[in-house]
C-alpha atoms as a PDB file:
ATOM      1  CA  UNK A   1     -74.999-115.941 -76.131  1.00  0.00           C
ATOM      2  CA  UNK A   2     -76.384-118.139 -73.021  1.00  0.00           C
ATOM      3  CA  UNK A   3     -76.892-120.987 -75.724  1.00  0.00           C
ATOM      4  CA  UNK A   4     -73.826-120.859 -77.492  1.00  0.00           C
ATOM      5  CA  UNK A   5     -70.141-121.772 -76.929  1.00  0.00           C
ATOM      6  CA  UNK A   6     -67.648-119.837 -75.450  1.00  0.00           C
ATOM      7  CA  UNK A   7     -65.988-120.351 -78.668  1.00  0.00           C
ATOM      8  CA  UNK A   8     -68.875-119.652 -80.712  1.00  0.00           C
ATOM      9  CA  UNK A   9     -69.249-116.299 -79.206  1.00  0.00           C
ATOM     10  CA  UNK A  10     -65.735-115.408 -79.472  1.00  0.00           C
ATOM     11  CA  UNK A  11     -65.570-116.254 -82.982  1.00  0.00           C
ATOM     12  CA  UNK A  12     -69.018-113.915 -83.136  1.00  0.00           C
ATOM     13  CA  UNK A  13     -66.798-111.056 -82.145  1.00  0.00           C
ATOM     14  CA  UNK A  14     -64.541-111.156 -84.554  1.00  0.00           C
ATOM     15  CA  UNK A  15     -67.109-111.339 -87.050  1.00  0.00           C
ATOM     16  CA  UNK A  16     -68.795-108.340 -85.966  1.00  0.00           C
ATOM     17  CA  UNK A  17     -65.403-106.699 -85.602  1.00  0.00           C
ATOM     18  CA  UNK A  18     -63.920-108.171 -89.217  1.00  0.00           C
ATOM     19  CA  UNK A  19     -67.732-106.699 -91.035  1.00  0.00           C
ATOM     20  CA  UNK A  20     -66.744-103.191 -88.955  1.00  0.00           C
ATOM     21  CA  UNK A  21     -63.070-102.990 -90.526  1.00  0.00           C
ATOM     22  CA  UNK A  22     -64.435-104.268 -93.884  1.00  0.00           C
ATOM     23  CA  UNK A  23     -66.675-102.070 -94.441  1.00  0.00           C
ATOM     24  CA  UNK A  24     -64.198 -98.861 -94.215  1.00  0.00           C
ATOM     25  CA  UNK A  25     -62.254-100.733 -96.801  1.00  0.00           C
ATOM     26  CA  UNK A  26     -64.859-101.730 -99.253  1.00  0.00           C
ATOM     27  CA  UNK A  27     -67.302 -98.527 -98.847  1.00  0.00           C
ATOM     28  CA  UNK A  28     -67.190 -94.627 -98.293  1.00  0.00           C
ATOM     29  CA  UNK A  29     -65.820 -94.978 -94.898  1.00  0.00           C
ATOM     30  CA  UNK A  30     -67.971 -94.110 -92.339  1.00  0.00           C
ATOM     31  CA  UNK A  31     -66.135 -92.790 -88.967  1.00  0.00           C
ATOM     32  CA  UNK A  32     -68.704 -93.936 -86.552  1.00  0.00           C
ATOM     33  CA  UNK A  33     -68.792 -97.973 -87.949  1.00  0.00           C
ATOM     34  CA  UNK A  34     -64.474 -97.472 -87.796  1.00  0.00           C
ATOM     35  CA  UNK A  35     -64.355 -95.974 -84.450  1.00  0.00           C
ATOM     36  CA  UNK A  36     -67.196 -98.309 -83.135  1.00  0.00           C
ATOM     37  CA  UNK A  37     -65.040-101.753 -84.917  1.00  0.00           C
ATOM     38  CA  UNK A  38     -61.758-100.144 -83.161  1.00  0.00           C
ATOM     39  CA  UNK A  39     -63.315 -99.865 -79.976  1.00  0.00           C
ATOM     40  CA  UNK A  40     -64.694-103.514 -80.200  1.00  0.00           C
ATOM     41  CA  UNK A  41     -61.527-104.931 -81.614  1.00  0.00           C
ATOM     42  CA  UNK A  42     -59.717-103.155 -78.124  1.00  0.00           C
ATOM     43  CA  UNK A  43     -62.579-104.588 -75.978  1.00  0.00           C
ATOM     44  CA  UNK A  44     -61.960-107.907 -77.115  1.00  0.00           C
ATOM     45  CA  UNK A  45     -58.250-107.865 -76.822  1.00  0.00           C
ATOM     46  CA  UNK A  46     -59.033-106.691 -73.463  1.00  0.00           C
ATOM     47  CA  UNK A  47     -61.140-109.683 -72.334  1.00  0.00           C
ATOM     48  CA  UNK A  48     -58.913-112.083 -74.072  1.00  0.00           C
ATOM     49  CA  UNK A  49     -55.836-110.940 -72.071  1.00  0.00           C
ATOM     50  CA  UNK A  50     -57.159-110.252 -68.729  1.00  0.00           C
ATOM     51  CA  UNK A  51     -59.752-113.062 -68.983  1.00  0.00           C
ATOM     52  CA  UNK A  52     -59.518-115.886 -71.481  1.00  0.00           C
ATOM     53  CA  UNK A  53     -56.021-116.590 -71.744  1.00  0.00           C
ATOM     54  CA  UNK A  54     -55.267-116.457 -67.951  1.00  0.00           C
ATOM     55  CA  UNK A  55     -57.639-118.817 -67.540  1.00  0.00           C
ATOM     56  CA  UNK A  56     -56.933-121.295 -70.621  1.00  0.00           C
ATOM     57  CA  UNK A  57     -53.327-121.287 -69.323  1.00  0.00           C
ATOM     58  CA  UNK A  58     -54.198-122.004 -65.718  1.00  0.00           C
ATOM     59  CA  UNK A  59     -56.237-125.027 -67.285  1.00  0.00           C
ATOM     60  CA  UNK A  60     -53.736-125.956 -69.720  1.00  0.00           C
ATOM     61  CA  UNK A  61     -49.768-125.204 -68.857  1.00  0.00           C
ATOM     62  CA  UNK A  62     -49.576-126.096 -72.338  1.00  0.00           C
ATOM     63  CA  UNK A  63     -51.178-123.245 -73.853  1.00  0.00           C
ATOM     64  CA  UNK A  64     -48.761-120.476 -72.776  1.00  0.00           C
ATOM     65  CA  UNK A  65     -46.869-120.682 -76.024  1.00  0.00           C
ATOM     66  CA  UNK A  66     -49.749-120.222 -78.354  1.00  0.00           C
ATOM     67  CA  UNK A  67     -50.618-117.743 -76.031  1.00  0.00           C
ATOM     68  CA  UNK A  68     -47.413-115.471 -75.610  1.00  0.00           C
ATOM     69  CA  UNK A  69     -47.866-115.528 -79.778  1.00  0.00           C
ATOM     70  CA  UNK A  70     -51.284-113.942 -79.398  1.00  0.00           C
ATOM     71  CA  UNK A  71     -50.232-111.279 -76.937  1.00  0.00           C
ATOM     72  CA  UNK A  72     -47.357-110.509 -79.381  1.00  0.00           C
ATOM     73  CA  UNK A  73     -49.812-110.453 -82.525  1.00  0.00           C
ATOM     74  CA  UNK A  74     -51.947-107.734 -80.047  1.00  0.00           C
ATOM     75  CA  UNK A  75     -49.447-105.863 -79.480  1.00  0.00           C
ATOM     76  CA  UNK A  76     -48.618-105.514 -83.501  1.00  0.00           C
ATOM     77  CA  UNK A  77     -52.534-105.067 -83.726  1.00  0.00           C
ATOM     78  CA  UNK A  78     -52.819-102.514 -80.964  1.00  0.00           C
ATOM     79  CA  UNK A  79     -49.722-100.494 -83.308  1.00  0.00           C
ATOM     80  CA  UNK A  80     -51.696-100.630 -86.361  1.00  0.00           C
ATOM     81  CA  UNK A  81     -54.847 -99.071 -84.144  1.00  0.00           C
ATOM     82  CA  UNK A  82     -52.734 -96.284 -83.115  1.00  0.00           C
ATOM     83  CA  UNK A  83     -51.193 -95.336 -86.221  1.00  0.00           C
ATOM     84  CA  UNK A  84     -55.441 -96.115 -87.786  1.00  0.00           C
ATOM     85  CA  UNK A  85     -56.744 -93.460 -85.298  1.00  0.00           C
ATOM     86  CA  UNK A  86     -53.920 -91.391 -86.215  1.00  0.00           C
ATOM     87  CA  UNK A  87     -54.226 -91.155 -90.215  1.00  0.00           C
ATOM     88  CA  UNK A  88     -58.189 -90.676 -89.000  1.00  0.00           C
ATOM     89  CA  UNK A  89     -58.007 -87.758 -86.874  1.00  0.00           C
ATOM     90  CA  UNK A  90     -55.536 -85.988 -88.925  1.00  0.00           C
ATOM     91  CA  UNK A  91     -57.375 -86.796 -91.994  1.00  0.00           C
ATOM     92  CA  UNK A  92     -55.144 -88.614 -93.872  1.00  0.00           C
ATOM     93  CA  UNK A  93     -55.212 -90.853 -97.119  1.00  0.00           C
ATOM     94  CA  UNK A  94     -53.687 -94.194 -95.445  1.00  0.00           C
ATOM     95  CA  UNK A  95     -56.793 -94.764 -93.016  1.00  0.00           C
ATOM     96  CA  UNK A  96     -58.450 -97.428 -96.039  1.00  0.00           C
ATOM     97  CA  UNK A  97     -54.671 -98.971 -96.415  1.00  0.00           C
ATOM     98  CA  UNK A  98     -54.038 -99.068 -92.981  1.00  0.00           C
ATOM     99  CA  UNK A  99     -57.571-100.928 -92.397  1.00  0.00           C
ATOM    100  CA  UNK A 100     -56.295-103.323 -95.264  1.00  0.00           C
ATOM    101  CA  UNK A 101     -53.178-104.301 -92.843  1.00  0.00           C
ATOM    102  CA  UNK A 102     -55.178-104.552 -90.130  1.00  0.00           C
ATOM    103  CA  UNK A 103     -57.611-107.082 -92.205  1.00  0.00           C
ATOM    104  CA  UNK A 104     -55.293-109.103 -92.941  1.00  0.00           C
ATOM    105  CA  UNK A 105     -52.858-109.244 -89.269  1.00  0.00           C
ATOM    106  CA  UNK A 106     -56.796-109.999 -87.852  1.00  0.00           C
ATOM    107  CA  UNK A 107     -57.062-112.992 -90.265  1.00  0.00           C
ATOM    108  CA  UNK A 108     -54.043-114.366 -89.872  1.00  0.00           C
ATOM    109  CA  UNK A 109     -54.106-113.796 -86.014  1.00  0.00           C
ATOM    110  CA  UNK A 110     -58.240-114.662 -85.636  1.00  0.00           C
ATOM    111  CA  UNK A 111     -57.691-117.765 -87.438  1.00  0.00           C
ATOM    112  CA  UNK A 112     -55.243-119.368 -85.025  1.00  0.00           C
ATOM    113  CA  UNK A 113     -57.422-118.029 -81.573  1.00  0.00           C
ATOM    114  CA  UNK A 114     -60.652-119.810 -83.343  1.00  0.00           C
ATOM    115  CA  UNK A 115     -58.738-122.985 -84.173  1.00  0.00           C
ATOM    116  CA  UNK A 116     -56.127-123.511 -80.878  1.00  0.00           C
ATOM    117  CA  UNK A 117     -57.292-121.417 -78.396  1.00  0.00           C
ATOM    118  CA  UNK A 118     -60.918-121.152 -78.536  1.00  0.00           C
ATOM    119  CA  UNK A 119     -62.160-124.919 -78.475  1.00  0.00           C
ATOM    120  CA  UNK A 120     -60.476-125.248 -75.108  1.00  0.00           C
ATOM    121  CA  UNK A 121     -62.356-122.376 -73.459  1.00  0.00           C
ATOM    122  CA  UNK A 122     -65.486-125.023 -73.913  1.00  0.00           C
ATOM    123  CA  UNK A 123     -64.006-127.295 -71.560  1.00  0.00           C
ATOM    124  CA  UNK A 124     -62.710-124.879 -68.892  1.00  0.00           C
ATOM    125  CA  UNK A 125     -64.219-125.785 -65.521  1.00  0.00           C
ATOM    126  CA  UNK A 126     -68.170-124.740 -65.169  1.00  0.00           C
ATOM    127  CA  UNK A 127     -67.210-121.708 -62.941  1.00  0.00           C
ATOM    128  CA  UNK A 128     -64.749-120.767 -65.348  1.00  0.00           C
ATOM    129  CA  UNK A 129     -67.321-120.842 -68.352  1.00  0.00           C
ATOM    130  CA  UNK A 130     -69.977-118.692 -65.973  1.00  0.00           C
ATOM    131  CA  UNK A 131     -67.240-116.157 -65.069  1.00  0.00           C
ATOM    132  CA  UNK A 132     -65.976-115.628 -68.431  1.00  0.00           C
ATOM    133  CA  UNK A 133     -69.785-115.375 -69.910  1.00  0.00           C
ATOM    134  CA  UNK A 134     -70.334-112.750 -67.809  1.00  0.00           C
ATOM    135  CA  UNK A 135     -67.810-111.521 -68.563  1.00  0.00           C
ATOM    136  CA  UNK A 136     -68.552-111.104 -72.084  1.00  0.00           C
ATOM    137  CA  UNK A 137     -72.041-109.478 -71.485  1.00  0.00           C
ATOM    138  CA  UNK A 138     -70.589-107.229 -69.840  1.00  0.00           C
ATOM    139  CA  UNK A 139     -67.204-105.787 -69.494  1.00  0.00           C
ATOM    140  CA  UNK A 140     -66.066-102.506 -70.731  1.00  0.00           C
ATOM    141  CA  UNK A 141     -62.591-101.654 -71.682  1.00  0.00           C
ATOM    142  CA  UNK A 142     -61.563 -99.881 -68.732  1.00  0.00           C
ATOM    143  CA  UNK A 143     -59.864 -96.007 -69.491  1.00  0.00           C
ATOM    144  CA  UNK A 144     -56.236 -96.316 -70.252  1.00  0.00           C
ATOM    145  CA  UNK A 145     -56.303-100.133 -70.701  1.00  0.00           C
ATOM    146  CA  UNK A 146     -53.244-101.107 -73.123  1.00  0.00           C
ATOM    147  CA  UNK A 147     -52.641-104.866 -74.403  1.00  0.00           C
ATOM    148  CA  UNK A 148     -50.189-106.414 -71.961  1.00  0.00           C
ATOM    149  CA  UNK A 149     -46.863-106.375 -74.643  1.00  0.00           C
ATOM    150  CA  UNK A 150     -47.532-102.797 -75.266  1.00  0.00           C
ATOM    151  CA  UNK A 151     -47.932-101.617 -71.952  1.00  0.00           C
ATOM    152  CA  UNK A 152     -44.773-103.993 -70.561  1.00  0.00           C
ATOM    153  CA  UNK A 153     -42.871-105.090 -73.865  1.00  0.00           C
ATOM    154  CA  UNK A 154     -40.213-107.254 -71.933  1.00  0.00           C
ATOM    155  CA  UNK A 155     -42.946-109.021 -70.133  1.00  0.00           C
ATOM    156  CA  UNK A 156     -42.906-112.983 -70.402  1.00  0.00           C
ATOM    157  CA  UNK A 157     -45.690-115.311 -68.924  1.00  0.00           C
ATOM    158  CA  UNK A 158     -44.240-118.205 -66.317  1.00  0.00           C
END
């Protein structure tokens, strides 16, 4: 992590999170590997909103439109999660078709962070780069943390 980008280890999450989801869909579905991608995917959301994009748009004014998208695509992510853990706990058949939408929102959705977003988190300020890769070492979702549209729909970013 030390010796790649910020971007690079972004991007790494999502892959790690994408294999997670994948696998449910492609294979017998193993619980654990779900609830363990799930868990990730919210973590990462997490560091994005509270971290990342605070900072990018601090750096950049410019950025706040690309990023009010994102935190709207979260909050439709953060739905499909719900409704996920849902069909899984009450043992439903639409856990493999609900992993299917969230595959494809997170390519759609991944695809734009990794190609607007994420090169500019390279050339944040060297404090800003140190925070936020300590950031992603180590930072847990804290308990009750919701994405910022879900928890306060009407929200809008100055």
């Amino acid at each position: 992590m030390e010796d790649e980008s910020l971007a690079a280890a972004l991007e790494h999450e999502h892959h790690e999170i994408d294999a997670g989801i994948a696998a449910t869909i492609t294979g017998p579905g193993d619980r654990q590997s779900l609830a363990r991608a799930i868990s990730a995917l919210r973590r990462h959301i997490y560091l994005e909103e509270e971290f990342v994009f605070p900072l990018l748009c601090e750096a950049e004014p410019g950025l706040t439109a690309p990023v009010v998208v994102m935190l709207r695509e979260h909050a439709q992510i953060w739905e499909t999660l719900e409704e996920l853990e849902r069909a899984v706990d009450a043992g439903t058949d639409t856990g493999r078709m609900l992993c299917k939408r969230l595959a494809t929102q997170l390519l759609h959705h991944n695809l734009k962070e990794e190609k607007i977003l994420y090169p500019r988190a390279d050339a944040l300020p060297p404090a800003a780069i140190g925070r936020l890769r300590g950031v992603l070492r180590s930072t847990d979702l804290p308990d009750g943390w919701v994405c910022l549209k879900k928890a306060r729909p009407g929200i809008a970013l100055a």
